[in-house]
PDB file of N, CA and C in Angstrom:
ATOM      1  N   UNK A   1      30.103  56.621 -67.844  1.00  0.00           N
ATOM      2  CA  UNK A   1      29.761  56.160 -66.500  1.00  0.00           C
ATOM      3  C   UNK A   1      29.177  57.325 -65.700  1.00  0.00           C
ATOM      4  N   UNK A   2      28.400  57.123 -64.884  1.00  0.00           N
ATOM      5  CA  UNK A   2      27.444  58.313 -64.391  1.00  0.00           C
ATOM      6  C   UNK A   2      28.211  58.373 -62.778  1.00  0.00           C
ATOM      7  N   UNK A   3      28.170  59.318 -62.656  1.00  0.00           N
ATOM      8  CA  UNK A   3      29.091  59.926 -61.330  1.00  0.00           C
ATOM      9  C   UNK A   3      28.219  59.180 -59.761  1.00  0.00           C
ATOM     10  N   UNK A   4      28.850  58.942 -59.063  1.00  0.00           N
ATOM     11  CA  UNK A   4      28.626  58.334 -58.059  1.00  0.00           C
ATOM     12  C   UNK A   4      27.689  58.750 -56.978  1.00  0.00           C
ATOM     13  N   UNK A   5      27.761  60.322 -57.374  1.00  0.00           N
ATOM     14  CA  UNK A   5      26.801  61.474 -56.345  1.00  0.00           C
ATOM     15  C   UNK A   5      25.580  61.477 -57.165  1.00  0.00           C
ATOM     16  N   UNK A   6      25.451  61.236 -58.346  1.00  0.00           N
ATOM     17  CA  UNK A   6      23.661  61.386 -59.424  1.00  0.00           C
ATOM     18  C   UNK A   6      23.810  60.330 -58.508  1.00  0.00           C
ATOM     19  N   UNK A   7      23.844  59.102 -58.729  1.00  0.00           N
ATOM     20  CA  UNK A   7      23.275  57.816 -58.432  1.00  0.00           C
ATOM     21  C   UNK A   7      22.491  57.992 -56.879  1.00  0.00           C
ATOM     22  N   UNK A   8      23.620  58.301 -55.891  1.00  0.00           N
ATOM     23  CA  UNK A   8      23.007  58.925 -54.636  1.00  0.00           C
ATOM     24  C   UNK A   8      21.673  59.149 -54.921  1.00  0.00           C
ATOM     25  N   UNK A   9      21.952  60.371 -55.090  1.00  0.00           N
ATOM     26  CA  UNK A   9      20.851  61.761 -55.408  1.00  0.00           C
ATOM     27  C   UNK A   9      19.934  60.645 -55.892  1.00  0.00           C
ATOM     28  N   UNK A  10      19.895  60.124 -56.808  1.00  0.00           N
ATOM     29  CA  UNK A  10      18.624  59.434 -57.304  1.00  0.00           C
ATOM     30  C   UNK A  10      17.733  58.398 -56.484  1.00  0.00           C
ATOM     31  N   UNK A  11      19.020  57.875 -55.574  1.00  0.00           N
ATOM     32  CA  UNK A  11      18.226  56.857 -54.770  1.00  0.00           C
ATOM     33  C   UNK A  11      18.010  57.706 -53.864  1.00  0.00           C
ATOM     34  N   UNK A  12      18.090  59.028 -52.709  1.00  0.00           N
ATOM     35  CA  UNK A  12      17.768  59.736 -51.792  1.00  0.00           C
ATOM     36  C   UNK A  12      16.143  59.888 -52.530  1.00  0.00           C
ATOM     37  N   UNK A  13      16.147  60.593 -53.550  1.00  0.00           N
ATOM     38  CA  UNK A  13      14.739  61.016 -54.120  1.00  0.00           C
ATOM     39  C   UNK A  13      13.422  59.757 -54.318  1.00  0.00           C
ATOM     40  N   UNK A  14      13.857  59.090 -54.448  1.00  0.00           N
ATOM     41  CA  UNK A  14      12.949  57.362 -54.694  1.00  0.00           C
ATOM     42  C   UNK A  14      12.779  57.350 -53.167  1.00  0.00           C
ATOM     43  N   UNK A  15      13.574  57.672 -52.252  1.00  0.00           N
ATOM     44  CA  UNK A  15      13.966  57.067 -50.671  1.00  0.00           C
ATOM     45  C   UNK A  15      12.236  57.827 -50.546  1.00  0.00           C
ATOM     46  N   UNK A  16      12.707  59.441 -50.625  1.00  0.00           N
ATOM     47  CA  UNK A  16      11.799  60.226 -50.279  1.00  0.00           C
ATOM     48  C   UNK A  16      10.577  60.331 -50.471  1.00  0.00           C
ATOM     49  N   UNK A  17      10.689  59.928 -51.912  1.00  0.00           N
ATOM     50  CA  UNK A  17       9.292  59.802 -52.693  1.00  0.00           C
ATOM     51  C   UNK A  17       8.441  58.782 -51.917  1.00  0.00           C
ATOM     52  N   UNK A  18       9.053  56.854 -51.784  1.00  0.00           N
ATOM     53  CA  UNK A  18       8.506  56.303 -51.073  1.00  0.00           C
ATOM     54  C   UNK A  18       7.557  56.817 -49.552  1.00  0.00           C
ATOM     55  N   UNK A  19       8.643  57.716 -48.899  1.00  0.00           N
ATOM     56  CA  UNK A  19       8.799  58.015 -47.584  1.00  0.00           C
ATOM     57  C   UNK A  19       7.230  58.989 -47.445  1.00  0.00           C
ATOM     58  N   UNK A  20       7.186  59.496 -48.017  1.00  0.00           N
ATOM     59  CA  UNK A  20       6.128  60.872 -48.196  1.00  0.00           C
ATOM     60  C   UNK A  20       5.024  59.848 -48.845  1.00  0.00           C
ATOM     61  N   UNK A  21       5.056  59.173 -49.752  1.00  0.00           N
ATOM     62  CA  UNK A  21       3.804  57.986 -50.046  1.00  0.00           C
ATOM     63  C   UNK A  21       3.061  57.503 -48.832  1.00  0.00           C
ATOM     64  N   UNK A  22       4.305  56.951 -47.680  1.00  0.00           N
ATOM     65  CA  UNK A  22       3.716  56.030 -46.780  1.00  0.00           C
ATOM     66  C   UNK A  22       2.983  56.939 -45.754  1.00  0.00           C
ATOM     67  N   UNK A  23       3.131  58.618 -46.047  1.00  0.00           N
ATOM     68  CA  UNK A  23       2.567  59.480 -44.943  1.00  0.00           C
ATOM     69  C   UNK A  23       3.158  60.347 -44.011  1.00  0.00           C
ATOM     70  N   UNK A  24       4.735  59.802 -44.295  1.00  0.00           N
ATOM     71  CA  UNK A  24       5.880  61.001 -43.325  1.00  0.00           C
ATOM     72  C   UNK A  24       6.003  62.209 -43.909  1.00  0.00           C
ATOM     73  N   UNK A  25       6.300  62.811 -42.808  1.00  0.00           N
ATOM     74  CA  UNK A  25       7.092  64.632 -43.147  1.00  0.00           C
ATOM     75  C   UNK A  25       8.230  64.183 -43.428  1.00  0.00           C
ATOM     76  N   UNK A  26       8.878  64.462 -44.378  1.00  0.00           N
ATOM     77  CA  UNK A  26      10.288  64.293 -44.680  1.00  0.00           C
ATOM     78  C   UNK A  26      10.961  65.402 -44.664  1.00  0.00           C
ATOM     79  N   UNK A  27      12.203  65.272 -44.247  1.00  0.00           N
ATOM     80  CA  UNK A  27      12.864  66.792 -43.907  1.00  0.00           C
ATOM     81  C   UNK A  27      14.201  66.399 -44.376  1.00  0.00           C
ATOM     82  N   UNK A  28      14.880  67.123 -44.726  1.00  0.00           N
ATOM     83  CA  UNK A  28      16.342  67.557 -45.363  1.00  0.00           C
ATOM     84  C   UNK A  28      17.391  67.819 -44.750  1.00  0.00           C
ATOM     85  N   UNK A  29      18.568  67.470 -43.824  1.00  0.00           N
ATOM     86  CA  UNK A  29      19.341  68.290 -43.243  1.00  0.00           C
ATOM     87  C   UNK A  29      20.198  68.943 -44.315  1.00  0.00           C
ATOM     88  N   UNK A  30      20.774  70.111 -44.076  1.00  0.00           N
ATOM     89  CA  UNK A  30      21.625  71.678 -44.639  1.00  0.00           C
ATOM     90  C   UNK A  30      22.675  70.986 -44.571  1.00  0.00           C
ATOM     91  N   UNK A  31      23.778  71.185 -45.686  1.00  0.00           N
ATOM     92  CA  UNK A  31      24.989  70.640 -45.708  1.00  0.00           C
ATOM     93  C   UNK A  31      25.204  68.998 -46.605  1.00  0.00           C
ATOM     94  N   UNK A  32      26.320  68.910 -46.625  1.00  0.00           N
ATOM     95  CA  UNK A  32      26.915  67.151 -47.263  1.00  0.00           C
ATOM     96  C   UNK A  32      27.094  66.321 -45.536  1.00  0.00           C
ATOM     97  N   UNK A  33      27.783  67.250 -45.034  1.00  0.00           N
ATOM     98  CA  UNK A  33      28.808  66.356 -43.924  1.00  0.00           C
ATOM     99  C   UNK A  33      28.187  65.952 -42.305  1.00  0.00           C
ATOM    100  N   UNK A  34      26.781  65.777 -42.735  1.00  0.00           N
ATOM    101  CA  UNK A  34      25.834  65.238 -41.750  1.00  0.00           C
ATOM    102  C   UNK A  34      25.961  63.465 -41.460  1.00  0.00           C
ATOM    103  N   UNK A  35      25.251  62.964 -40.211  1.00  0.00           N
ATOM    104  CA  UNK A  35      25.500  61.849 -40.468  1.00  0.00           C
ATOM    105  C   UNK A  35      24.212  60.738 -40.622  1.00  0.00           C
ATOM    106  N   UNK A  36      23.435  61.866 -41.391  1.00  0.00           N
ATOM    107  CA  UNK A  36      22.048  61.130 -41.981  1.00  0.00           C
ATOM    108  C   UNK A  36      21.580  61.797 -43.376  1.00  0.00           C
ATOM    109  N   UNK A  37      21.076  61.077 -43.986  1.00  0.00           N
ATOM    110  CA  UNK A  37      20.643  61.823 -45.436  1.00  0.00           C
ATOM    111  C   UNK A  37      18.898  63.026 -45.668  1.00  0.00           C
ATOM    112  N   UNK A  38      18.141  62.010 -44.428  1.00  0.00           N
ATOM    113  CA  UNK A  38      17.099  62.689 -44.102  1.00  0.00           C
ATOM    114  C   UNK A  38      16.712  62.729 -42.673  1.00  0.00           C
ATOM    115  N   UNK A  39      15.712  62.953 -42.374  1.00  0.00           N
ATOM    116  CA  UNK A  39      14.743  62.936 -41.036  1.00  0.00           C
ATOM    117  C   UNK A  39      13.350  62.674 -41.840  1.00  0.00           C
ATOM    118  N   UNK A  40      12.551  62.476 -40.737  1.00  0.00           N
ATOM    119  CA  UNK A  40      11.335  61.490 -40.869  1.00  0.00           C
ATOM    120  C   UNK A  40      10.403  62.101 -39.706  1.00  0.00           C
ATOM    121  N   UNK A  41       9.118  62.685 -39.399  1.00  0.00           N
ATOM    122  CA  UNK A  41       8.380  63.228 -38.442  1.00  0.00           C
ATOM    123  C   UNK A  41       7.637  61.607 -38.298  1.00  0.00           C
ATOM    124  N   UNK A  42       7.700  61.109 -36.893  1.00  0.00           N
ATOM    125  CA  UNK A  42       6.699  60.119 -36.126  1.00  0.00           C
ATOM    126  C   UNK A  42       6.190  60.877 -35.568  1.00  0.00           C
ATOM    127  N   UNK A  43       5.102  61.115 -35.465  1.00  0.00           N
ATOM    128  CA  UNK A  43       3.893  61.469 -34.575  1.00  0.00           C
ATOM    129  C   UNK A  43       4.882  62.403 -34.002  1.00  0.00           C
ATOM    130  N   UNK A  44       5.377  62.995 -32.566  1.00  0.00           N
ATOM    131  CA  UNK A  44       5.917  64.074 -31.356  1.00  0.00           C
ATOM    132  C   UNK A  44       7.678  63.812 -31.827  1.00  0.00           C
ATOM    133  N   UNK A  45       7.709  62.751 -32.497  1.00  0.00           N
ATOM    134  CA  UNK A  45       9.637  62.368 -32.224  1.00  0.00           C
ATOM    135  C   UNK A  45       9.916  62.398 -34.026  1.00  0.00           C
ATOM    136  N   UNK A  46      11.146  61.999 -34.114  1.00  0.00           N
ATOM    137  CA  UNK A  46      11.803  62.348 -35.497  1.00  0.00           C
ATOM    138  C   UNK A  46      12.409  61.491 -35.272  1.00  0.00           C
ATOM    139  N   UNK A  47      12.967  60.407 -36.774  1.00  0.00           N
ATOM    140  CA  UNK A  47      14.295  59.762 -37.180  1.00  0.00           C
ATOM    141  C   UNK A  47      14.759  59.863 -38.008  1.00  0.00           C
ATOM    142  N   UNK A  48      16.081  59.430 -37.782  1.00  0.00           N
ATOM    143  CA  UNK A  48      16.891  59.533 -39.071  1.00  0.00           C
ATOM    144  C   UNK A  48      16.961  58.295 -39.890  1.00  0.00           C
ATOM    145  N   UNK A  49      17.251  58.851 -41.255  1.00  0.00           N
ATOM    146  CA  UNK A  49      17.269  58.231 -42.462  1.00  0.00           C
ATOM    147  C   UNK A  49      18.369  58.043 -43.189  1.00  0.00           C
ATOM    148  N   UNK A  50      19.065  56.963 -43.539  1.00  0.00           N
ATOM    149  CA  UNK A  50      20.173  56.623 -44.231  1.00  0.00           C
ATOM    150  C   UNK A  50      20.099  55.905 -45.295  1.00  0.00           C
ATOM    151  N   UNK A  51      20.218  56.524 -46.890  1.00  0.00           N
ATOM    152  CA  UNK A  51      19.988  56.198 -47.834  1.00  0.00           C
ATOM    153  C   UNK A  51      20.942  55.430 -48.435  1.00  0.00           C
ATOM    154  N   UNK A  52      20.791  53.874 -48.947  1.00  0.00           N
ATOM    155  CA  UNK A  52      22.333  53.418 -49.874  1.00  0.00           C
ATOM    156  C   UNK A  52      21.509  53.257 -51.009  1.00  0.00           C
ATOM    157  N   UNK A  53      22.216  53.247 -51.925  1.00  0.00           N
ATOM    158  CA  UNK A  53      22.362  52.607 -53.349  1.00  0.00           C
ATOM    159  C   UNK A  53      22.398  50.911 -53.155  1.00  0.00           C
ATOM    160  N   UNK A  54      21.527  49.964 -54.031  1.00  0.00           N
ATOM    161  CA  UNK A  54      21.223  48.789 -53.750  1.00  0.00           C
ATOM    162  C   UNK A  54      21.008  48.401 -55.229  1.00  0.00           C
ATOM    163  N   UNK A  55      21.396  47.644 -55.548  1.00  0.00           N
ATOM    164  CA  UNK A  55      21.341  46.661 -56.807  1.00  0.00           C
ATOM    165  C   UNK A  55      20.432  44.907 -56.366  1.00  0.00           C
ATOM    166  N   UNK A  56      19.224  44.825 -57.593  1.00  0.00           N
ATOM    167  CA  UNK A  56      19.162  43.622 -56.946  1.00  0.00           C
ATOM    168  C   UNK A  56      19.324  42.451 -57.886  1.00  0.00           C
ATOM    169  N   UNK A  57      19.941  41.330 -56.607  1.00  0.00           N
ATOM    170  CA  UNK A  57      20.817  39.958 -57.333  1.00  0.00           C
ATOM    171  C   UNK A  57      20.521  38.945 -56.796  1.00  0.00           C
ATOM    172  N   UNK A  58      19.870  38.318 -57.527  1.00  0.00           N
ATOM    173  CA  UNK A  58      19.177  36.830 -57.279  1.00  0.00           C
ATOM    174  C   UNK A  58      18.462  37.027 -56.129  1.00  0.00           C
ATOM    175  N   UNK A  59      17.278  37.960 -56.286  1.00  0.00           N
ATOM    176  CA  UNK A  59      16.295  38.367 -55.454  1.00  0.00           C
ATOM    177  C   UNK A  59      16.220  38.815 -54.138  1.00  0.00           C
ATOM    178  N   UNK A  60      17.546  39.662 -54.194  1.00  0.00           N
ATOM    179  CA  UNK A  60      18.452  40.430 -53.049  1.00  0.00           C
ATOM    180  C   UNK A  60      18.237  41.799 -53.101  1.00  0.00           C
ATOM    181  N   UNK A  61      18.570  42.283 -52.366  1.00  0.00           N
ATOM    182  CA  UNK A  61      18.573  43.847 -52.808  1.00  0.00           C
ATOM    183  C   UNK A  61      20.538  44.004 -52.283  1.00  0.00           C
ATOM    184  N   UNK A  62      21.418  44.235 -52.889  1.00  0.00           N
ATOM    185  CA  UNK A  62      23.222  44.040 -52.130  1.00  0.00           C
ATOM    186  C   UNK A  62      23.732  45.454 -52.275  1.00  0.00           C
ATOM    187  N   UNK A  63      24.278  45.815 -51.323  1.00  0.00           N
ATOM    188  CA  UNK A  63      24.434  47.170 -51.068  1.00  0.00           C
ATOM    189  C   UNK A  63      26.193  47.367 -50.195  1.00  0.00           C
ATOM    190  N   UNK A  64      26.991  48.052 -50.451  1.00  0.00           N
ATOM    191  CA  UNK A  64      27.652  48.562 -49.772  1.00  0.00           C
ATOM    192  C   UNK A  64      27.432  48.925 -48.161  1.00  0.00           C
ATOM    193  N   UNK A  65      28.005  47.882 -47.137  1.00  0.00           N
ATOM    194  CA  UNK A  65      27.487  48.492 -45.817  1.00  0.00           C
ATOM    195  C   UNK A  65      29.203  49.101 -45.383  1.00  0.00           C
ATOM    196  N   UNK A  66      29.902  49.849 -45.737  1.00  0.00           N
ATOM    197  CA  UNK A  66      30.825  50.225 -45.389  1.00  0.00           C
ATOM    198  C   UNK A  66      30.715  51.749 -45.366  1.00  0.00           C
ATOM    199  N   UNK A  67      31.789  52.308 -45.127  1.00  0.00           N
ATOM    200  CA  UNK A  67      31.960  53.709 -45.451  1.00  0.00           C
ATOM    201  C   UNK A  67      33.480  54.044 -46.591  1.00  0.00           C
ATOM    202  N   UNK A  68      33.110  55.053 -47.259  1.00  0.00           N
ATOM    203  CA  UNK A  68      34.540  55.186 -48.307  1.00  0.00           C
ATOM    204  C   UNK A  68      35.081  56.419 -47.739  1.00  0.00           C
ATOM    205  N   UNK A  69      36.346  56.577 -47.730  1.00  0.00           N
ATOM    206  CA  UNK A  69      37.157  58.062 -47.267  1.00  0.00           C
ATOM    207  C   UNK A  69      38.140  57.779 -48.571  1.00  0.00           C
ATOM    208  N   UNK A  70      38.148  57.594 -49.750  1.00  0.00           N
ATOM    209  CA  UNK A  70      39.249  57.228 -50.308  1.00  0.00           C
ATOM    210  C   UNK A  70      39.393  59.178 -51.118  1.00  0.00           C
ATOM    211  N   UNK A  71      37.937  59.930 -51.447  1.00  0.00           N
ATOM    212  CA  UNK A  71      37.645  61.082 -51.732  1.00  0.00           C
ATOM    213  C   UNK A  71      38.763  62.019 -50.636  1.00  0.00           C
ATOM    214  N   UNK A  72      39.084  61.645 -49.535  1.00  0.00           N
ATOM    215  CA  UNK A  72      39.613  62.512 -48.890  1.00  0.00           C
ATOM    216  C   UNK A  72      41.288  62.533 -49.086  1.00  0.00           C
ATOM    217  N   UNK A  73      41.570  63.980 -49.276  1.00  0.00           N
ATOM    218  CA  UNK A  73      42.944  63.907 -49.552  1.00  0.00           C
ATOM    219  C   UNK A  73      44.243  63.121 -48.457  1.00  0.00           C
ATOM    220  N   UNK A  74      44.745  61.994 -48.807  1.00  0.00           N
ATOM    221  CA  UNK A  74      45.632  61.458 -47.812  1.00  0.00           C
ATOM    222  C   UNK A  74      45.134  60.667 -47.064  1.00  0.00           C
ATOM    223  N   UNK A  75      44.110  59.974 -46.862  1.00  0.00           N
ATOM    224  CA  UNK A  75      43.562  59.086 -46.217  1.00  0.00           C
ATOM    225  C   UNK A  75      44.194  58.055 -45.135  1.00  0.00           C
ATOM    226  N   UNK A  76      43.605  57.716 -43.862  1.00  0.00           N
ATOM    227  CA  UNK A  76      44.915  56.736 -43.136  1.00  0.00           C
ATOM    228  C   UNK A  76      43.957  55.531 -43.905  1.00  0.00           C
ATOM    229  N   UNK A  77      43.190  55.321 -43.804  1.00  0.00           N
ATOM    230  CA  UNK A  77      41.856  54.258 -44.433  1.00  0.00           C
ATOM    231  C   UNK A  77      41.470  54.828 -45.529  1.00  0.00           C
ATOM    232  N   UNK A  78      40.606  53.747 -46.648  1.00  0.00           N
ATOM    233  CA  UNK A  78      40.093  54.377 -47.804  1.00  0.00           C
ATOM    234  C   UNK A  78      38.535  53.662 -47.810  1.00  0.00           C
ATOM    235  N   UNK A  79      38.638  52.634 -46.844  1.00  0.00           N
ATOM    236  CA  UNK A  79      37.070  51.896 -46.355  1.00  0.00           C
ATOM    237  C   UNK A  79      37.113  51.675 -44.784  1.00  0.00           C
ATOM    238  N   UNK A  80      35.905  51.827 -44.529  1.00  0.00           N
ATOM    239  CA  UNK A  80      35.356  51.803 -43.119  1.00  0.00           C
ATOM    240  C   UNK A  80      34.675  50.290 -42.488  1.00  0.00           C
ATOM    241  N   UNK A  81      34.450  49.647 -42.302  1.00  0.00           N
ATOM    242  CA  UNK A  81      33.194  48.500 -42.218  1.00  0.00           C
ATOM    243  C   UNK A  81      32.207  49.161 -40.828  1.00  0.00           C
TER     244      UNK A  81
END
């Protein structure tokens, strides 16, 4: 089974790849514990970018819209909605 962070990583890079196709500056924030995966140059302003992992099912794309803390030692929650 392939670790949960490749899979990420793989869909961030497809994210990007798309992203830079359509003509954006794509930019990187420093660190894991940000609360976006990229930034995006519009013309004078910038947005942020939030990458999920998406499987598609019966012509869906279905994705996790939660958050997981279960990684964190002792958790009061282990999902977010």
């Amino acid at each position: 089974m392939e670790h949960p962070k490749a899979v990420g990583d793989r869909s961030t890079l497809a994210v990007m790849l798309a992203l830079q196709r359509a003509g954006y500056v794509v930019l990187m924030p420093f660190g894991e514990n940000t609360r976006y995966d990229l930034v995006i140059e519009k013309g004078t302003s910038f947005a942020r970018v939030q990458c999920k992992t998406g499987r598609l099912r019966g012509g869906a794309v279905m994705f996790a819209a939660c958050s997981s803390y279960a990684h964190h030692s002792n958790p009061s929650l282990t999902r977010r909605d």
